[in-house]
C-alpha atoms as a PDB file:
ATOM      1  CA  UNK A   1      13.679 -14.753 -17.925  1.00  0.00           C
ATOM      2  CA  UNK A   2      11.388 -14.025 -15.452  1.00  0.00           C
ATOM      3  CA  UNK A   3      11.906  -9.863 -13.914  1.00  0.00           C
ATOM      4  CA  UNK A   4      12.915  -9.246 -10.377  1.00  0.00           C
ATOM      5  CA  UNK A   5       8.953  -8.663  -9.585  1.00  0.00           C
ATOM      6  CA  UNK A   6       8.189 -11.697 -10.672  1.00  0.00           C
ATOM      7  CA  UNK A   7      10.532 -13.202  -8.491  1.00  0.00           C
ATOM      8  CA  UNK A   8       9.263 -11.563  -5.710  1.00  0.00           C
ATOM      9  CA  UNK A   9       5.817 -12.324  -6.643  1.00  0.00           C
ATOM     10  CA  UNK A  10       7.147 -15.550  -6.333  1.00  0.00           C
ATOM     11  CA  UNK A  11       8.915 -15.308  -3.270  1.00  0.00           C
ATOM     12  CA  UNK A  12      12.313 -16.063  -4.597  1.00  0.00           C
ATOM     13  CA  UNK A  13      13.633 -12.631  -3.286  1.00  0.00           C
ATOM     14  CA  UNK A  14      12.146 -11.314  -0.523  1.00  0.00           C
ATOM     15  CA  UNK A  15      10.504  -7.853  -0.273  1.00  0.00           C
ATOM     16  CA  UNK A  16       8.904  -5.825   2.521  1.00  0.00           C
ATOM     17  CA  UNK A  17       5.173  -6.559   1.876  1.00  0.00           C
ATOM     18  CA  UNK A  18       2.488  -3.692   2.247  1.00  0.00           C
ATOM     19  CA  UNK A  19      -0.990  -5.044   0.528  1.00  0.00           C
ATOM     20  CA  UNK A  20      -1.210  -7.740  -1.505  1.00  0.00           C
ATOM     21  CA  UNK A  21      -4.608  -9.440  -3.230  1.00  0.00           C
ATOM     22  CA  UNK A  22      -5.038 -12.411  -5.722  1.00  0.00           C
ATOM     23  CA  UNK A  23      -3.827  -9.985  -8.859  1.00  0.00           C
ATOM     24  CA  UNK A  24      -1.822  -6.910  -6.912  1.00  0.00           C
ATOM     25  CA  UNK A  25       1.038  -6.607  -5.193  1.00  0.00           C
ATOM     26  CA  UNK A  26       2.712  -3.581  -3.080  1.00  0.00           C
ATOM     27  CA  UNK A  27       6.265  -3.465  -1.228  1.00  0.00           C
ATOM     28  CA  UNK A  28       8.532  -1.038  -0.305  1.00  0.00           C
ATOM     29  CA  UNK A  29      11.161   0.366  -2.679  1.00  0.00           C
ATOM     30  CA  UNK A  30      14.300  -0.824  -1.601  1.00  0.00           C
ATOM     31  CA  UNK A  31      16.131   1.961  -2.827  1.00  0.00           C
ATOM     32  CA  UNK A  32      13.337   4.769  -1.645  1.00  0.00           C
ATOM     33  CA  UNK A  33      13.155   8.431  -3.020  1.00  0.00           C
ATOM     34  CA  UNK A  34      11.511   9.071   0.769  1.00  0.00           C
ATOM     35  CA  UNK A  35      10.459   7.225   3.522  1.00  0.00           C
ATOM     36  CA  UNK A  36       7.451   5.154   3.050  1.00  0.00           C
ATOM     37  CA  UNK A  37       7.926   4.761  -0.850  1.00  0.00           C
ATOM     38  CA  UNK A  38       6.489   2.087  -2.475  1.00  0.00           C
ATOM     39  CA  UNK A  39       5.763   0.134  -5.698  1.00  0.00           C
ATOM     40  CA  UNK A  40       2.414  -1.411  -6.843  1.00  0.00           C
ATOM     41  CA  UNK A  41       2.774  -3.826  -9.760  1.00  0.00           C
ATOM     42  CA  UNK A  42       0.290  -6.305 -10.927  1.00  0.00           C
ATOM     43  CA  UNK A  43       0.976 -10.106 -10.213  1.00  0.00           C
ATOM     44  CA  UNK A  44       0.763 -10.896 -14.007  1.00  0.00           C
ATOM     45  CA  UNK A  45       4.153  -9.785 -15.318  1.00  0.00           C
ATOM     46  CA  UNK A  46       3.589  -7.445 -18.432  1.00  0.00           C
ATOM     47  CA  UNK A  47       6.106  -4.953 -19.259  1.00  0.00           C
ATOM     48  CA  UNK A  48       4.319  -1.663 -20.285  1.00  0.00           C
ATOM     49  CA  UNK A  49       1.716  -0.177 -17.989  1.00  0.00           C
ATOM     50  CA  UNK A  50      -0.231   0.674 -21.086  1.00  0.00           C
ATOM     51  CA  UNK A  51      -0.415  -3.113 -22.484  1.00  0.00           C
ATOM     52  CA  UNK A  52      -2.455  -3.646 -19.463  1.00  0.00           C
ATOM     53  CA  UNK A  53      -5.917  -4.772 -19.757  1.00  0.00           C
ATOM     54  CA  UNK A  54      -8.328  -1.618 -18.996  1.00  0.00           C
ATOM     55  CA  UNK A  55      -9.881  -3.698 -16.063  1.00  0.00           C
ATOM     56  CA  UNK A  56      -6.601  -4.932 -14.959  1.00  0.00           C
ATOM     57  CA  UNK A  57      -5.233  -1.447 -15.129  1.00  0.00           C
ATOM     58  CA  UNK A  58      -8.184   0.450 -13.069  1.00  0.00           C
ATOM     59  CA  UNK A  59      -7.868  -2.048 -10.587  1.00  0.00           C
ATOM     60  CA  UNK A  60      -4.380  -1.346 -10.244  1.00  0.00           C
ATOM     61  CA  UNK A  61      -5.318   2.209  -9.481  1.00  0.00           C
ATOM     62  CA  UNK A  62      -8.058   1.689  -7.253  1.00  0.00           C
ATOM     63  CA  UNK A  63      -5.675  -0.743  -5.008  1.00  0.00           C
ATOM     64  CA  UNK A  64      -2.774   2.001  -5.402  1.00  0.00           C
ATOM     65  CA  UNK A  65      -5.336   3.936  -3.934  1.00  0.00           C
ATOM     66  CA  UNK A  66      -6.038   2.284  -0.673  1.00  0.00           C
ATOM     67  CA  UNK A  67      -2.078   1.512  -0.052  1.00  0.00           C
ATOM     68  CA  UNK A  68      -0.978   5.360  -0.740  1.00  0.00           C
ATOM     69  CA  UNK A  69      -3.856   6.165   2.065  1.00  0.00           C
ATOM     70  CA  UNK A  70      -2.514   3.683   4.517  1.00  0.00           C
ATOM     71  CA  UNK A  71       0.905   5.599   3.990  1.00  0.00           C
ATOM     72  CA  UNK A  72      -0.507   8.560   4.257  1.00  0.00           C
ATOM     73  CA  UNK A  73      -1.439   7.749   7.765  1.00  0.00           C
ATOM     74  CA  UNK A  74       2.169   6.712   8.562  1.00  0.00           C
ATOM     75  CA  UNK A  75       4.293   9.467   6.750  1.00  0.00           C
ATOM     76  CA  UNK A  76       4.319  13.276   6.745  1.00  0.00           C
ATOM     77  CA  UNK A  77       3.577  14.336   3.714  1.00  0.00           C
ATOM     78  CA  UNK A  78       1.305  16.630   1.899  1.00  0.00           C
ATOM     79  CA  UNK A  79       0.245  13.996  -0.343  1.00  0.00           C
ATOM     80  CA  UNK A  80       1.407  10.911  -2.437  1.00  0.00           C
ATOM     81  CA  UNK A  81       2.692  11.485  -5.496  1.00  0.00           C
ATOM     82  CA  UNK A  82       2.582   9.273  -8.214  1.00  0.00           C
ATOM     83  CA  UNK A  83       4.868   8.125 -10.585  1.00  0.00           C
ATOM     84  CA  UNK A  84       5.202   5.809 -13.589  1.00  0.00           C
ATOM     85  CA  UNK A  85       8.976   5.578 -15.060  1.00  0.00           C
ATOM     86  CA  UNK A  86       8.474   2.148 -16.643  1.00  0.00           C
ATOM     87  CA  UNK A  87      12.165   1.591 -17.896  1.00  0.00           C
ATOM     88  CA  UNK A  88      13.740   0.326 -14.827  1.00  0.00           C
ATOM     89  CA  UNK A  89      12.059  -2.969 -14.488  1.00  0.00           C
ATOM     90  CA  UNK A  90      10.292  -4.448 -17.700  1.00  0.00           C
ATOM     91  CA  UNK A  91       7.669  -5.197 -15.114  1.00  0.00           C
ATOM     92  CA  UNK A  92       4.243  -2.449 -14.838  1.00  0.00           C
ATOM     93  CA  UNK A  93       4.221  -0.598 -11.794  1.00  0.00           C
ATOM     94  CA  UNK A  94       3.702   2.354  -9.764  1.00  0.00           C
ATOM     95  CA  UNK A  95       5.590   4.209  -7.322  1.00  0.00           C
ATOM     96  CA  UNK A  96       3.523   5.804  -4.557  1.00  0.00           C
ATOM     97  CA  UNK A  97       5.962   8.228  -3.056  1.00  0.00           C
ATOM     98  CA  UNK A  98       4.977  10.720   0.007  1.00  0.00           C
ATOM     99  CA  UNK A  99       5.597  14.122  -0.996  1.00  0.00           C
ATOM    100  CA  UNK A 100       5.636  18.165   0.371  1.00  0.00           C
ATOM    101  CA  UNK A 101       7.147  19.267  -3.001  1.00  0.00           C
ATOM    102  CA  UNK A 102       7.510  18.713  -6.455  1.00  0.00           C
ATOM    103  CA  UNK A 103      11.442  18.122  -5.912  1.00  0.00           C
ATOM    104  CA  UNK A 104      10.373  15.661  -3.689  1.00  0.00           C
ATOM    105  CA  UNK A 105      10.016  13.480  -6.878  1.00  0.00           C
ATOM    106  CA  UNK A 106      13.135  13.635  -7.944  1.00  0.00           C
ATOM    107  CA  UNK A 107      14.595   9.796  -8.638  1.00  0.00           C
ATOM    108  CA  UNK A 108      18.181  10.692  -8.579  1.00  0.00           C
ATOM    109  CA  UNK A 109      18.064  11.734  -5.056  1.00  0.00           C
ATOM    110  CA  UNK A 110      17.903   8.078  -2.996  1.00  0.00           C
ATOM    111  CA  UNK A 111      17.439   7.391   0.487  1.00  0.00           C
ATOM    112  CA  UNK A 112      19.698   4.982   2.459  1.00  0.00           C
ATOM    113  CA  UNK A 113      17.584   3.146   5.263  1.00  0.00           C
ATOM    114  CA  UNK A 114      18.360   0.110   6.410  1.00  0.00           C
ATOM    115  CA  UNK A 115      16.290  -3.528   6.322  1.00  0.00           C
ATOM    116  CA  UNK A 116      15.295  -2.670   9.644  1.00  0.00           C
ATOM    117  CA  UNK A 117      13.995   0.630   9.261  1.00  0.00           C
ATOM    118  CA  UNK A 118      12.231  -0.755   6.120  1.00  0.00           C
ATOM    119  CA  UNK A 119      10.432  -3.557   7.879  1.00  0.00           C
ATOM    120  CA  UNK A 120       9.075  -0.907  10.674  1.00  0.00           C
ATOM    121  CA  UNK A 121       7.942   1.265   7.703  1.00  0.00           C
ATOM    122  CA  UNK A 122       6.205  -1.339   6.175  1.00  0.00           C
ATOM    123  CA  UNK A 123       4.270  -3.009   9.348  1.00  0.00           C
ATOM    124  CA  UNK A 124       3.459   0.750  10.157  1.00  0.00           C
ATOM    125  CA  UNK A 125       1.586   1.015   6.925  1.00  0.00           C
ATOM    126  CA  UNK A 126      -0.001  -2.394   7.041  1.00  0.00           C
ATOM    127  CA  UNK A 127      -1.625  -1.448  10.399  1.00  0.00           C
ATOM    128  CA  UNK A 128      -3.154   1.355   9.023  1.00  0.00           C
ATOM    129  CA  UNK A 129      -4.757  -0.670   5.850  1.00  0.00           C
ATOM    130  CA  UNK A 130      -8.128  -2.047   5.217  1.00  0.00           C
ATOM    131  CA  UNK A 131      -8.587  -4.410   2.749  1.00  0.00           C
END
């Protein structure tokens, strides 16, 4: 059975889009740790982060990159932290989240925002990106 990313890859559940290239995808987390947090995953649906290809998997970085510096322009934050859990999706991906502290990281703590404040997020970011 296909995971939830995949289905959104697929556009079978809809997601608030950031960046997205031939391989890459990024949307917002619908359940965010902060404002502005968001998941990278590779189009290609492989579980484990580290059963990626090394080319796939650099590439993954290097468009992580360019999305956490378009929400870097958006959100206050002393940086973007990253983060990969890997057990809550059997999917690979990334969470870029924007961060002033290392608590800021912490997963049990979960914003409420609603659709709409989500879509505004997300078309504030894609403004700011260059791809």
């Amino acid at each position: 059975m296909a995971s939830i990313f995949t289905r959104i890859v697929a556009g079978e559940i809809p997601c608030h889009r950031i960046a997205e290239s031939e391989r890459f995808l990024a949307f917002l987390d619908i359940s965010p740790v902060a404002k502005g947090h968001t998941l990278v995953i590779p189009k290609q649906e492989i579980d484990y982060i580290f059963d990626l290809a090394d080319d796939l998997l650099g590439d993954m970085m290097i468009f992580a990159k360019k999305v956490a510096k378009g929400i870097e322009k958006v959100v206050d934050c002393e940086r973007i932290g990253v983060a990969v859990v890997g057990l809550e999706v059997p999917h690979a991906h990334i969470h870029l989240i924007p961060i002033n502290q290392i608590s800021d990281m912490n997963f049990a703590n979960k914003l409420s925002l609603s659709q709409e404040a989500l879509a505004a997020v997300a078309e504030q970011i894609r403004e700011q990106l260059s791809f």
